[in-house]
Protein backbone atom coordinates (compact mmCIF):
# COMPACT_ATOMS: atom_id res chain seq x y z
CA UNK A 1 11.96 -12.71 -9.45
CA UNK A 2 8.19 -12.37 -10.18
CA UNK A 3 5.68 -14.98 -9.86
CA UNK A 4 4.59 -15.32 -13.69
CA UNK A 5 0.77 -15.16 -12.31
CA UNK A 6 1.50 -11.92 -10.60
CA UNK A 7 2.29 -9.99 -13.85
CA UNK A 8 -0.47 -8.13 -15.69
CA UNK A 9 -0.85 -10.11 -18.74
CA UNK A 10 -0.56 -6.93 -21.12
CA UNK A 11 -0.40 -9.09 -24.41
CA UNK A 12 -4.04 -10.77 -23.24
CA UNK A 13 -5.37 -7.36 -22.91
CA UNK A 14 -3.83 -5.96 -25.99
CA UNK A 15 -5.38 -9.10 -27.86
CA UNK A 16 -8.49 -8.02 -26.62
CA UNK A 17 -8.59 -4.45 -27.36
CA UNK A 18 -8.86 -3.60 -24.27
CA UNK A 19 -7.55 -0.25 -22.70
CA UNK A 20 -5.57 0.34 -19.90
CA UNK A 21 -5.43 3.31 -17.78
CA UNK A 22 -2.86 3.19 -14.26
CA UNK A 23 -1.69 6.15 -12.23
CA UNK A 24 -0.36 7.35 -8.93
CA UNK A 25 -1.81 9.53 -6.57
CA UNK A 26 -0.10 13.55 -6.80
CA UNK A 27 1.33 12.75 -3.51
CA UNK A 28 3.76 15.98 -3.15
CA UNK A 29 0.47 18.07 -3.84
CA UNK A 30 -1.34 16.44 -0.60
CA UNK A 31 1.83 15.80 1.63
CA UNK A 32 2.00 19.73 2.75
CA UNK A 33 -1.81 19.68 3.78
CA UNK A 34 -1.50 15.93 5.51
CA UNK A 35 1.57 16.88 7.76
CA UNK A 36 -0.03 20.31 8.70
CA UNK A 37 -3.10 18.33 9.67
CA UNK A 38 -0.66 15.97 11.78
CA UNK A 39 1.50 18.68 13.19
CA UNK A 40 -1.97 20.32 14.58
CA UNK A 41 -3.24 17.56 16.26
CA UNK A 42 -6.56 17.42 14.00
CA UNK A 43 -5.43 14.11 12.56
CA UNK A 44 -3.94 11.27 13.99
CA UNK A 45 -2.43 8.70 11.38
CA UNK A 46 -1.81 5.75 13.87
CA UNK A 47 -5.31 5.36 14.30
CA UNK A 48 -5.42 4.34 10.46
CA UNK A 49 -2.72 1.71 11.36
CA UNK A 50 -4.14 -1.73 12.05
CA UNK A 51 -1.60 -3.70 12.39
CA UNK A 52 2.01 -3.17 13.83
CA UNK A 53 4.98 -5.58 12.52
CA UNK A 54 9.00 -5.85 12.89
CA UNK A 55 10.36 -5.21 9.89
CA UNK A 56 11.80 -8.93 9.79
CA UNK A 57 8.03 -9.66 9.13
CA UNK A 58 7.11 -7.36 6.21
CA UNK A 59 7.03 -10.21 3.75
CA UNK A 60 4.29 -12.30 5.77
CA UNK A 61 2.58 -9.05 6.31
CA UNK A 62 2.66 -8.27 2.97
CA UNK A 63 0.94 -11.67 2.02
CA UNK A 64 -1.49 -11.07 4.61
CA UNK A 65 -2.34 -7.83 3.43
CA UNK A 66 -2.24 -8.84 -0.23
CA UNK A 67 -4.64 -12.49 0.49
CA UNK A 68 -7.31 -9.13 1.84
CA UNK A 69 -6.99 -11.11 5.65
CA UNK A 70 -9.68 -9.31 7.89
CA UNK A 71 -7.94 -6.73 9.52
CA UNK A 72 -5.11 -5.91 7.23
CA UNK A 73 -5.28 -2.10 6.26
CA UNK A 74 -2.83 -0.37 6.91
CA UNK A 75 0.84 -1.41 7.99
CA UNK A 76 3.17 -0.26 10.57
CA UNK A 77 6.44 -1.89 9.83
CA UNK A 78 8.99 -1.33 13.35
CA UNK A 79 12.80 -1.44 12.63
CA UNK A 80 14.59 -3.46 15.09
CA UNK A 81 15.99 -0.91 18.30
């Protein structure tokens, strides 16, 4: 299903020595805060969003967004009505 030259080549890297560190962000630690921020009216997320899709779209967003196309931050993706 993957594109073989969008997989990390680990067996280059481990060749090489070289060390690899990856995590997530603690996102149930910062979700409480966020929403409470939202909820108040102090912070309003859709002015993060900068662009606004159907859903039937994501995957040329996605590219978009991947490719780093001026403009493509952050992705509102709309479910059909």
């Amino acid at each position: 299903m993957y594109a073989e030259d969008s997989q990390f080549p680990i067996g280059k890297a481990m060749e090489k020595n070289l060390t690899v560190k990856a995590g997530n962000c603690n996102h149930r630690r910062y979700i409480p805060k966020l929403l409470d921020l939202v909820r108040s009216g102090q912070f309003d997320p859709s002015k993060v969003l900068t662009n606004k899709v159907a859903l039937g779209d994501a995957l040329e967003a996605y590219r978009s967004f991947d490719a780093r196309e001026d403009g493509w931050i952050k992705v509102e993706l709309m479910p059909a009505a």
